[in-house]
C-alpha atoms as a PDB file:
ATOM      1  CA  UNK A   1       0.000   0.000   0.000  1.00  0.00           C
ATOM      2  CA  UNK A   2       1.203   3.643  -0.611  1.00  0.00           C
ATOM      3  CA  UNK A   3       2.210   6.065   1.744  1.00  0.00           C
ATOM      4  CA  UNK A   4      -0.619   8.536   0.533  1.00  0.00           C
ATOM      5  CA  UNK A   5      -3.563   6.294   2.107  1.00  0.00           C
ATOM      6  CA  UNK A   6      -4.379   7.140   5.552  1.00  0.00           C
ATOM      7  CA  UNK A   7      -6.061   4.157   7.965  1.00  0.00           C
ATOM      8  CA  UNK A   8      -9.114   7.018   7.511  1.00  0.00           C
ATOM      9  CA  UNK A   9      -9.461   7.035   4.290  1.00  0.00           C
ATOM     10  CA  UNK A  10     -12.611   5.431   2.934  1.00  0.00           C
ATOM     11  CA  UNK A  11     -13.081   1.785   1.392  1.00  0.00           C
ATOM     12  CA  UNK A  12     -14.168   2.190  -2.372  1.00  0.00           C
ATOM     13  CA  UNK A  13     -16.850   0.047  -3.701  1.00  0.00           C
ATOM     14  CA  UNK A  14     -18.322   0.194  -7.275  1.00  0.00           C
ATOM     15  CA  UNK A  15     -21.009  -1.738  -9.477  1.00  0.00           C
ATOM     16  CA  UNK A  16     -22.784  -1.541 -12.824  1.00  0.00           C
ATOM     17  CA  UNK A  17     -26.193  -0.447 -10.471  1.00  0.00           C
ATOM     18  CA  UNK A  18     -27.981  -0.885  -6.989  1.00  0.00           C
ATOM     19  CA  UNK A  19     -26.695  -4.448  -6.433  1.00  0.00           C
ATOM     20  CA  UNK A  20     -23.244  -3.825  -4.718  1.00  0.00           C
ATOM     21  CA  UNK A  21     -25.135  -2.744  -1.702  1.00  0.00           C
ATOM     22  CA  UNK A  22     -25.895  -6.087  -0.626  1.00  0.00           C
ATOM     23  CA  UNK A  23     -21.794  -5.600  -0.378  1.00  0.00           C
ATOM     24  CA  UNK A  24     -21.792  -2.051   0.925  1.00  0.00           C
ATOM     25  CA  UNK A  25     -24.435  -3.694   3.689  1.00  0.00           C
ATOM     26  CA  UNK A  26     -22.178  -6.837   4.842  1.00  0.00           C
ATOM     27  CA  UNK A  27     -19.323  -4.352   4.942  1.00  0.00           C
ATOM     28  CA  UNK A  28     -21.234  -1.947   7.497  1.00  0.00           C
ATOM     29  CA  UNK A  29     -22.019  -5.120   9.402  1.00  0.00           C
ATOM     30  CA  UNK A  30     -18.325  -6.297   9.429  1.00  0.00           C
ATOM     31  CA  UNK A  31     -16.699  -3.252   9.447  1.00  0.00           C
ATOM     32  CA  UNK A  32     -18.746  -0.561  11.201  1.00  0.00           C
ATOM     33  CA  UNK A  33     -16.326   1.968  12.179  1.00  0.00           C
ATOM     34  CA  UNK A  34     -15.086   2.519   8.204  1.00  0.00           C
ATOM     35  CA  UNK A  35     -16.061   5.120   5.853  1.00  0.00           C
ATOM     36  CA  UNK A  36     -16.995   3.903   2.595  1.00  0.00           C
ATOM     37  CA  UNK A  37     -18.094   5.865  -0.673  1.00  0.00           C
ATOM     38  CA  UNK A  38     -20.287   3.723  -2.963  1.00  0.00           C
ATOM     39  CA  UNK A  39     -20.164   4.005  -6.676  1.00  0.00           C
ATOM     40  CA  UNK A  40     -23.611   2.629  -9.269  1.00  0.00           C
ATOM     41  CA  UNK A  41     -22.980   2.710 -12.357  1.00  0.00           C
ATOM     42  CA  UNK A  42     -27.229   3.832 -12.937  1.00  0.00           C
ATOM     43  CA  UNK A  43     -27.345   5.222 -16.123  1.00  0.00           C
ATOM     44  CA  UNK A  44     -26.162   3.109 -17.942  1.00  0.00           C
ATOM     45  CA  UNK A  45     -26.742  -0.535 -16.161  1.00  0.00           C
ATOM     46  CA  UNK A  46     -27.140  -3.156 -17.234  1.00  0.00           C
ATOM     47  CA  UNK A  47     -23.737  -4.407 -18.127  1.00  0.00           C
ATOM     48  CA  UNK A  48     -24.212  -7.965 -19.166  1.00  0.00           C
ATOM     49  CA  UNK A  49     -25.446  -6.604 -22.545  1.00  0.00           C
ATOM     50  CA  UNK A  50     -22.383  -5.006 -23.559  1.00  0.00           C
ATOM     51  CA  UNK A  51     -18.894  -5.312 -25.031  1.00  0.00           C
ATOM     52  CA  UNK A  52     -15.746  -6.824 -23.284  1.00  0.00           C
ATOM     53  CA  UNK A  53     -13.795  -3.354 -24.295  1.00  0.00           C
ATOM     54  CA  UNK A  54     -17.514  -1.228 -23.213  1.00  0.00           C
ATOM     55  CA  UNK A  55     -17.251  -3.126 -19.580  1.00  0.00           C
ATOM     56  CA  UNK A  56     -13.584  -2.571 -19.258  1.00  0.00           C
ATOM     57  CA  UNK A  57     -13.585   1.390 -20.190  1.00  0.00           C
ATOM     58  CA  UNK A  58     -16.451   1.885 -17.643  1.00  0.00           C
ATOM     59  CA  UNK A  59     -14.610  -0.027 -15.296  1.00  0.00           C
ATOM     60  CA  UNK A  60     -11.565   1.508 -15.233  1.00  0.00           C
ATOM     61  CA  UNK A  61     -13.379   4.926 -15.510  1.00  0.00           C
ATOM     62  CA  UNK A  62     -15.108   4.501 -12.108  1.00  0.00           C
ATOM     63  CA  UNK A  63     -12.338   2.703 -10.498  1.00  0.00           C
ATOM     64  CA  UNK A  64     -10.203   6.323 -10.992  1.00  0.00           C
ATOM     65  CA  UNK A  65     -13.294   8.601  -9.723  1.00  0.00           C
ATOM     66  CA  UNK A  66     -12.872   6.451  -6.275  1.00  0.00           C
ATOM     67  CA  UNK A  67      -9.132   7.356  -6.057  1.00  0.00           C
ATOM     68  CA  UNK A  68      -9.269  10.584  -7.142  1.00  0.00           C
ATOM     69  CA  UNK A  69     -11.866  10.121  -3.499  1.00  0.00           C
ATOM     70  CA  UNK A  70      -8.530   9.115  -1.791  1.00  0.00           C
ATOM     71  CA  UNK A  71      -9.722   5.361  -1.292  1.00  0.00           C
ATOM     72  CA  UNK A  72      -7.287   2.949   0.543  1.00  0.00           C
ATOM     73  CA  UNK A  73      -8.847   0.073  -1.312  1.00  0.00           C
ATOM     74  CA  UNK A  74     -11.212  -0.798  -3.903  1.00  0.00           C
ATOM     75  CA  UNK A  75     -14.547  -3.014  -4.170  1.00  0.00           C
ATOM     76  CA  UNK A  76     -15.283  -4.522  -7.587  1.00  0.00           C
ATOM     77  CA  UNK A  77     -18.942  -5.617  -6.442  1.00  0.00           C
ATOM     78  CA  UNK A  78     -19.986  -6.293  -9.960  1.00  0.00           C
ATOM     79  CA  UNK A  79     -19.662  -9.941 -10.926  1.00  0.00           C
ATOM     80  CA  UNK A  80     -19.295  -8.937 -14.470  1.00  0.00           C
ATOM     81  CA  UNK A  81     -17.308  -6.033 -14.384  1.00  0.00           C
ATOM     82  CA  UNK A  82     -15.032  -8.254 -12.053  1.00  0.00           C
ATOM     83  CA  UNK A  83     -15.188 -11.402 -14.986  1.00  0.00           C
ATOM     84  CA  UNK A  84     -13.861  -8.639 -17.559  1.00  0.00           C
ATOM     85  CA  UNK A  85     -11.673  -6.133 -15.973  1.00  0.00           C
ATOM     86  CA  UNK A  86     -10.370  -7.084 -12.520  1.00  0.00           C
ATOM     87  CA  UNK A  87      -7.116  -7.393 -13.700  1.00  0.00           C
ATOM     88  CA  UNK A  88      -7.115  -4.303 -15.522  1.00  0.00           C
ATOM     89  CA  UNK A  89      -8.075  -2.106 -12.376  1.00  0.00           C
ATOM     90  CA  UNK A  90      -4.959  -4.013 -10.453  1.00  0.00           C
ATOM     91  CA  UNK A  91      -2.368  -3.721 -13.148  1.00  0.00           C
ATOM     92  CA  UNK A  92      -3.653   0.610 -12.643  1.00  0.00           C
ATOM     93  CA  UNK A  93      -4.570   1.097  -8.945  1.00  0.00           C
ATOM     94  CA  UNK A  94      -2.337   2.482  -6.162  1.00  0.00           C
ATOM     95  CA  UNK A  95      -4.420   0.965  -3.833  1.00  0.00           C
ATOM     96  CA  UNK A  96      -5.368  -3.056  -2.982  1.00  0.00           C
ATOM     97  CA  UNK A  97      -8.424  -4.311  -5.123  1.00  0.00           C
ATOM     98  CA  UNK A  98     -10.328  -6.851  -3.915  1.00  0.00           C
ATOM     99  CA  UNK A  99     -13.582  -8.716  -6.059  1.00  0.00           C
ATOM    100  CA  UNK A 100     -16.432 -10.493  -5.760  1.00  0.00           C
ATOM    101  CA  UNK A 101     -15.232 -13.256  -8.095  1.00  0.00           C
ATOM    102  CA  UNK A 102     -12.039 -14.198  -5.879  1.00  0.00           C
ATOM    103  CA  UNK A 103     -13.749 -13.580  -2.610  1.00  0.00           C
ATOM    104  CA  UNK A 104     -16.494 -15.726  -3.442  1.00  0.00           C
ATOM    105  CA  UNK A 105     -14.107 -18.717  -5.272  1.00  0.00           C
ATOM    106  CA  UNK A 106     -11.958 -18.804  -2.478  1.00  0.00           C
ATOM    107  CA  UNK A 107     -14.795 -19.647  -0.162  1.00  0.00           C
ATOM    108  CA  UNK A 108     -16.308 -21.735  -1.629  1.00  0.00           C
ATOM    109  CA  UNK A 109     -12.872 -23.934  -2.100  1.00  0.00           C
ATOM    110  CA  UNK A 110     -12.337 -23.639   1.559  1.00  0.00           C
ATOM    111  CA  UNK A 111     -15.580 -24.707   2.528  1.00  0.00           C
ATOM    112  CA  UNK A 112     -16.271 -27.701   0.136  1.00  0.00           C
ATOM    113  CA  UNK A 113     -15.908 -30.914   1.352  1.00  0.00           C
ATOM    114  CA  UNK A 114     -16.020 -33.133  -1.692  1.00  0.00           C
ATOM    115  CA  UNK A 115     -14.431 -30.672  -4.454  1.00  0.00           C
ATOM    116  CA  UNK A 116     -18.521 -30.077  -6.120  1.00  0.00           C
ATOM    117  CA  UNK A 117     -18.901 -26.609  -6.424  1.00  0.00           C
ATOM    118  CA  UNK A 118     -22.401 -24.932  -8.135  1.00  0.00           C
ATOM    119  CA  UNK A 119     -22.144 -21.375  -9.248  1.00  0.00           C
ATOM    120  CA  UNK A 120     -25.752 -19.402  -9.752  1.00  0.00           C
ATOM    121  CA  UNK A 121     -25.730 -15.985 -12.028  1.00  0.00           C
ATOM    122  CA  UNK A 122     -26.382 -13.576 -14.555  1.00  0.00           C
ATOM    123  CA  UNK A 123     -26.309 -15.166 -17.874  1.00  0.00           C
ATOM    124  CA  UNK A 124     -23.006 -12.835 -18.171  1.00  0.00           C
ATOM    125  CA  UNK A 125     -21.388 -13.821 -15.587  1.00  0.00           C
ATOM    126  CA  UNK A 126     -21.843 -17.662 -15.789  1.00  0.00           C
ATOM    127  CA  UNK A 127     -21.133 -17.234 -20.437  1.00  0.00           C
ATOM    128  CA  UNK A 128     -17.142 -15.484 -18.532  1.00  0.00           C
ATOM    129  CA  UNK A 129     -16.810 -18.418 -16.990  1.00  0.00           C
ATOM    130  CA  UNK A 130     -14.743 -16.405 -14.312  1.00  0.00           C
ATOM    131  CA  UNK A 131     -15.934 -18.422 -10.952  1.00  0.00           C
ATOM    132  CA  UNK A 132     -14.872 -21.760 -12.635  1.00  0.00           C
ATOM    133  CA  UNK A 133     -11.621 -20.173 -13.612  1.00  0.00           C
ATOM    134  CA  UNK A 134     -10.842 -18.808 -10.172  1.00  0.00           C
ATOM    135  CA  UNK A 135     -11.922 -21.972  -8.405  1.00  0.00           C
ATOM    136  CA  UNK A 136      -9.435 -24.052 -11.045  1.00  0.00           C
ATOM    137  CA  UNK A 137      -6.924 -21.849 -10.047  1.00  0.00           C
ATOM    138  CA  UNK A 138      -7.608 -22.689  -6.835  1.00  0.00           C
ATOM    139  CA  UNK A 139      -7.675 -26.459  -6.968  1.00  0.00           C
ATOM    140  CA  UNK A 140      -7.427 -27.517 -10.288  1.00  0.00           C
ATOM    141  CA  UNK A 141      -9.226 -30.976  -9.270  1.00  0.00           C
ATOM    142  CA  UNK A 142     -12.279 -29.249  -8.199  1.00  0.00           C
ATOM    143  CA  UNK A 143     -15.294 -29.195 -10.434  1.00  0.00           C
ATOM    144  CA  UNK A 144     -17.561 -26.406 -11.384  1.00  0.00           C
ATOM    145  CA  UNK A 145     -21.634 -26.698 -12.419  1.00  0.00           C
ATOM    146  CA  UNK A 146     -22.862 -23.079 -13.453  1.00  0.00           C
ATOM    147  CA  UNK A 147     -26.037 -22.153 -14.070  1.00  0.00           C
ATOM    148  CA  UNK A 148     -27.521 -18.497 -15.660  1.00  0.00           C
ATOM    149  CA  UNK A 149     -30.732 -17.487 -13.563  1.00  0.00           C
ATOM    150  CA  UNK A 150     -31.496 -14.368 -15.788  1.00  0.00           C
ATOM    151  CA  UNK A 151     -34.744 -14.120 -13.920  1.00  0.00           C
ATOM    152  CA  UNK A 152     -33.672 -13.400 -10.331  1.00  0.00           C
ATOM    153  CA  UNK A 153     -32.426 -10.120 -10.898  1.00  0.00           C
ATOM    154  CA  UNK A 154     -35.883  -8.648 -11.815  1.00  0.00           C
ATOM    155  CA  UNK A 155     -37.388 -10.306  -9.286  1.00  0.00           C
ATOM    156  CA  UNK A 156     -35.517  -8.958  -6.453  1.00  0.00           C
ATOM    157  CA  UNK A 157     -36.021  -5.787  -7.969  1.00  0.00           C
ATOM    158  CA  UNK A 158     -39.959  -5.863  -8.008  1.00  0.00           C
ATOM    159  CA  UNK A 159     -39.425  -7.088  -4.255  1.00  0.00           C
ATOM    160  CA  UNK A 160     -40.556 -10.378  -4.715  1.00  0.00           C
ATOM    161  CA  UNK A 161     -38.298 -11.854  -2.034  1.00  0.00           C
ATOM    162  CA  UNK A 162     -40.110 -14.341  -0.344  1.00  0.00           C
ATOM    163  CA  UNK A 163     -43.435 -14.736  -3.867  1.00  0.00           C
ATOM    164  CA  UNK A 164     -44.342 -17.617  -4.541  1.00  0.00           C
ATOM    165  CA  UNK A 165     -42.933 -17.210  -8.158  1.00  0.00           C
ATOM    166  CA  UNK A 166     -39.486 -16.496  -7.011  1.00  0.00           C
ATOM    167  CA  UNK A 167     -39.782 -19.756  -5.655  1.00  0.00           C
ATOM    168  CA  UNK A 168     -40.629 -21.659  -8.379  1.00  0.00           C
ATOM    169  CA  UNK A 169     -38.492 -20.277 -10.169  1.00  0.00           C
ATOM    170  CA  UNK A 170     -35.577 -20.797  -8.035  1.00  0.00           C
ATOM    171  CA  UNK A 171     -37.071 -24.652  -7.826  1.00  0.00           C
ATOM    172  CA  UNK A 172     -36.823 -24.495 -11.747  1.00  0.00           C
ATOM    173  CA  UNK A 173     -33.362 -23.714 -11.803  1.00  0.00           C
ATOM    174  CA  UNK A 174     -31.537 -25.593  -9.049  1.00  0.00           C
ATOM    175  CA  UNK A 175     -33.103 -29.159 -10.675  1.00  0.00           C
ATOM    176  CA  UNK A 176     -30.253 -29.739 -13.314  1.00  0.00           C
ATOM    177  CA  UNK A 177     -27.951 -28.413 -10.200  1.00  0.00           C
ATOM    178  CA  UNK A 178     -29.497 -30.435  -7.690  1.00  0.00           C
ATOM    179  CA  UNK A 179     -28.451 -33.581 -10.815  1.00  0.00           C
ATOM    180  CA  UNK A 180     -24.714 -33.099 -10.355  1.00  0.00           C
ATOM    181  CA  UNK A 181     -23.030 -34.185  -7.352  1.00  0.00           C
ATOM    182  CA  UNK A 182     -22.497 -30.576  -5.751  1.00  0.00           C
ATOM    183  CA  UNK A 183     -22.090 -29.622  -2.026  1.00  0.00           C
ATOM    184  CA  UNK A 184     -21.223 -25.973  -2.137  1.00  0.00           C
ATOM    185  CA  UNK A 185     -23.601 -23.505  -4.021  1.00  0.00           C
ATOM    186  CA  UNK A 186     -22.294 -19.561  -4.575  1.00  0.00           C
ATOM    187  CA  UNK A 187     -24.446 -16.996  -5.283  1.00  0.00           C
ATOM    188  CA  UNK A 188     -22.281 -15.324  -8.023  1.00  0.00           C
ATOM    189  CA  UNK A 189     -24.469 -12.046  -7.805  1.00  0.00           C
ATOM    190  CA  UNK A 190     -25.014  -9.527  -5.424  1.00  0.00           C
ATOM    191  CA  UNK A 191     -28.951  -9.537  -6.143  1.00  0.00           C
ATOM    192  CA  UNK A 192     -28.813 -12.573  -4.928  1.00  0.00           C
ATOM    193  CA  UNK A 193     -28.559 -12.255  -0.874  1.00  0.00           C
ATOM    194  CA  UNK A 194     -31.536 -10.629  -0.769  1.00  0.00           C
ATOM    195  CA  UNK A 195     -33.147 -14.116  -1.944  1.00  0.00           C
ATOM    196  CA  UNK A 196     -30.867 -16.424   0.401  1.00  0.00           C
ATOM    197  CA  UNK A 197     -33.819 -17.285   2.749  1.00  0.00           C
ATOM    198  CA  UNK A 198     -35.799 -18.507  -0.380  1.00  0.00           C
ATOM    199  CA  UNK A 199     -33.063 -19.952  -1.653  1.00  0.00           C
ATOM    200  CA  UNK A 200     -31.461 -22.288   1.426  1.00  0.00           C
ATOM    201  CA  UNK A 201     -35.088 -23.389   1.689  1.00  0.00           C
ATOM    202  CA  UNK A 202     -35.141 -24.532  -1.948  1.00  0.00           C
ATOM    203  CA  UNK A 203     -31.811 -25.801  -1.069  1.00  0.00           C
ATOM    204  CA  UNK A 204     -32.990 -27.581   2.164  1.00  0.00           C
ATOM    205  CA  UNK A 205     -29.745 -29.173   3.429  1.00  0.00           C
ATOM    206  CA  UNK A 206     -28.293 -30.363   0.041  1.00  0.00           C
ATOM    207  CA  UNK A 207     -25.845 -27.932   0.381  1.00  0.00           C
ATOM    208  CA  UNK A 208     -23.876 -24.799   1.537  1.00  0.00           C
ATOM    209  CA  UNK A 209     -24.780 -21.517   0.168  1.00  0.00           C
ATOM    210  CA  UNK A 210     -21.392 -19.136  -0.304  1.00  0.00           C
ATOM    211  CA  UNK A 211     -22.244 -15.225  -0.210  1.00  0.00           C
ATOM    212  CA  UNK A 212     -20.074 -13.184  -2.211  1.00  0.00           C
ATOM    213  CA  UNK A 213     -20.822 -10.159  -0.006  1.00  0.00           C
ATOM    214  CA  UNK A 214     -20.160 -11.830   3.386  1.00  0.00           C
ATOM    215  CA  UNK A 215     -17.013 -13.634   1.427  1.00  0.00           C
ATOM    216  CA  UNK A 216     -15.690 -10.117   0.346  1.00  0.00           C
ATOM    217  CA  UNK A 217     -16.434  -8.171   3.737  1.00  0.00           C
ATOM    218  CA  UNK A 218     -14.259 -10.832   5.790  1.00  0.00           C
ATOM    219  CA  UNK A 219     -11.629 -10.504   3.021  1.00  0.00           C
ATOM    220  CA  UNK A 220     -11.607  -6.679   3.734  1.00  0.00           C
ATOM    221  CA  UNK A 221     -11.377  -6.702   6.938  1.00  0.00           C
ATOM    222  CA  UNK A 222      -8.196  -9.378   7.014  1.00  0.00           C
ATOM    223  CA  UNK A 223      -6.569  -7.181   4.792  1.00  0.00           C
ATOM    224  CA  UNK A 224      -6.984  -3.926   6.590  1.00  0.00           C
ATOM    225  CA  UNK A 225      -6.134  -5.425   9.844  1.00  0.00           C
ATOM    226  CA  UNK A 226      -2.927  -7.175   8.110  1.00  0.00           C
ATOM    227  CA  UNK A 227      -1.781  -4.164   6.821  1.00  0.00           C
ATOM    228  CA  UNK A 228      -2.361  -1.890   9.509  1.00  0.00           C
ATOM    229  CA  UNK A 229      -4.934  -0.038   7.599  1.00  0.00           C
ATOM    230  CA  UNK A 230      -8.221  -0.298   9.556  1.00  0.00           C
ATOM    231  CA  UNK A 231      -9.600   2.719  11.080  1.00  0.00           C
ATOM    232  CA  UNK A 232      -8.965   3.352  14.396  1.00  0.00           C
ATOM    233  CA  UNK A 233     -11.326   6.144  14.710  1.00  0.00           C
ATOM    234  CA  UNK A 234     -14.859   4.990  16.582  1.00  0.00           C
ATOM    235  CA  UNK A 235     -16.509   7.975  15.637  1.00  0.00           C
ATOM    236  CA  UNK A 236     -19.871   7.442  13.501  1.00  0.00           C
ATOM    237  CA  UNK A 237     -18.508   6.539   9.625  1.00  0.00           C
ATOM    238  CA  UNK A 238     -19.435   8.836   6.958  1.00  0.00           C
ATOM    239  CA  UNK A 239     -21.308   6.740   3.899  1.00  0.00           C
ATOM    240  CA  UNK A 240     -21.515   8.889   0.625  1.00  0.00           C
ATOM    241  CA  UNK A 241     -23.148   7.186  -1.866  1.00  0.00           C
ATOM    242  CA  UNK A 242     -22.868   8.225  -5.964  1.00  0.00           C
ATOM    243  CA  UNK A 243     -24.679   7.680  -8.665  1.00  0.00           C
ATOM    244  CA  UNK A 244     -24.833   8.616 -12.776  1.00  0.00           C
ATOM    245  CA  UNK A 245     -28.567   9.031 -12.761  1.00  0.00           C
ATOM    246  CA  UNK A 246     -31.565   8.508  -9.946  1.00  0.00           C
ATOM    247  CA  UNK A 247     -33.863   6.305 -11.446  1.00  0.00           C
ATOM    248  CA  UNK A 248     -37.205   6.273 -10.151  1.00  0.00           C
ATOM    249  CA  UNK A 249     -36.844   3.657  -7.651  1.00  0.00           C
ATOM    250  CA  UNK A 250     -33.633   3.970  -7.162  1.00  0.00           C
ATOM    251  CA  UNK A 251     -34.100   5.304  -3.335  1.00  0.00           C
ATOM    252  CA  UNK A 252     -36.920   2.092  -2.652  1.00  0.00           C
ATOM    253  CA  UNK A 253     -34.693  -0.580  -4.650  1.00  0.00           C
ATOM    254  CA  UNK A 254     -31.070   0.815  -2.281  1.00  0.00           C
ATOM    255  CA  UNK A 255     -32.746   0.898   0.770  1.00  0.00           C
ATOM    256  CA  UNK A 256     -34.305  -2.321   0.865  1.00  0.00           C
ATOM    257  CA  UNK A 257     -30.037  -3.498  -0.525  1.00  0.00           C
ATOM    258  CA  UNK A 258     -28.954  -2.053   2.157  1.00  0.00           C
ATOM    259  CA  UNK A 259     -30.829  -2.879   4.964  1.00  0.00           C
ATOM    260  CA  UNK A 260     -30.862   0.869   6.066  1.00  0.00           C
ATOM    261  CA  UNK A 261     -32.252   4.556   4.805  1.00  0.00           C
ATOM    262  CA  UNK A 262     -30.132   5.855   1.471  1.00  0.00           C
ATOM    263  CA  UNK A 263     -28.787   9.438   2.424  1.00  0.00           C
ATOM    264  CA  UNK A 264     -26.046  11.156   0.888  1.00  0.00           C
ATOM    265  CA  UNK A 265     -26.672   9.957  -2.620  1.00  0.00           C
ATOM    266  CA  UNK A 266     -24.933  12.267  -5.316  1.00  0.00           C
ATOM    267  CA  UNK A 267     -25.516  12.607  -8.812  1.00  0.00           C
ATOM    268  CA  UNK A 268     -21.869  12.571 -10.953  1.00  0.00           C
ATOM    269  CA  UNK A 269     -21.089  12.821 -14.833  1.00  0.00           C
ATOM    270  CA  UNK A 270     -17.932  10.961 -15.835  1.00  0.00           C
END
């Protein structure tokens, strides 16, 4: 780490929209004397639907708005900005960068028991193939089932956490994972917590469910401790929260991410 971050400076954590909250949210739990600044990509989410190069400008574009914020480290909460351009935002930040991808791979390796791991995402996410990639890298004799659930995301958007229809749809999905001989089953997007209920009753005790968010927020707070770079102030944090447009329920869909009311949210132009 460089000599220009401070133990006071804030933790920097960026997705494509609302859904790195459910990160933002585990980190307040985990961490709750750090100041973080929160960066959603709003105006022009989703991501899935664009280019490799598209996802890696905006990346790296929004990773240099959080350190020009003085960050001492940097979220990628976005499993598909992570699949595309994680690297990219290492090889150029002064700071650590941690992602949801390696967080949640690592995990899941540690807590599997017979080397079957199940990955659940975005149809962009699961077509990068980036969990199976970090898990081989991981243990190379460990195998991978990944499945797209394209239909979760909406879903948790409307609020339909605990509907009926989530439900079967989650039952619809997990059957061809429920086939393979899996023990371990991450959530490889950060819509996703907010459907974990529904989704370890689906799951009944079949198998472990890995959160990305939790996964990340314990790998944070290692790393600042390790380094020396936690806060030591127990003041109340400050949150700032920014955004490239406020979509209409953008205030309703955060809030009910984060567990908490949304203040502080800013409107930027990059």
């Amino acid at each position: 780490m460089q000599n220009q971050s401070l133990p006071s400076h804030p933790i920097g954590v960026f997705d494509s929209g609302v859904g790195g909250l459910t990160v933002v949210r585990a980190l307040m739990d985990r961490l709750p004397f750090e100041n973080i600044i929160y960066f959603g990509d709003t105006a022009r989410v989703p991501y899935g639907v664009k280019s490799v190069d598209t996802i890696a400008h905006f990346t790296q574009e929004i990773a240099q708005f959080l350190q020009n914020q003085q960050v001492k480290m940097l979220i990628i909460a976005c499993n598909t900005m992570a699949a595309v351009a994680a690297d990219l935002v290492r090889d150029s930040a002064n700071v650590p960068v941690l992602d949801v991808i390696e967080a949640g791979a690592k995990n899941a390796v540690d807590v599997s028991w017979t080397g079957g791991i199940g990955v659940i995402g975005t149809p962009a996410t699961i077509n990068s193939n980036a969990y199976a990639r970090a898990i081989h890298q991981l243990n190379p004799g460990y195998r991978v089932y990944s499945q797209a659930c394209p239909l979760f995301v909406p879903l948790v958007e409307e609020g339909w956490l605990d509907h009926p229809v989530t439900k079967l749809t989650a039952q619809e999905y997990l059957k061809p994972v429920f086939v393979e001989k899996i023990d371990t089953l991450v959530l490889g997007c950060t819509h996703y917590p907010l459907i974990k209920p529904l989704l370890l009753d689906v799951v009944g005790g079949r198998m472990k469910l890995v959160d990305s968010a939790l996964s990340i927020a314990d790998q944070a707070a290692d790393l600042l401790q390790s380094s020396g770079m936690a806060n030591p102030s127990h003041q109340a944090p400050d949150y700032r929260f920014y955004v490239t447009d406020v979509p209409v329920k953008f205030q309703s869909i955060g809030e009910r991410f984060l567990g908490r009311s949304l203040n502080k949210i800013e409107r930027v132009n990059l």
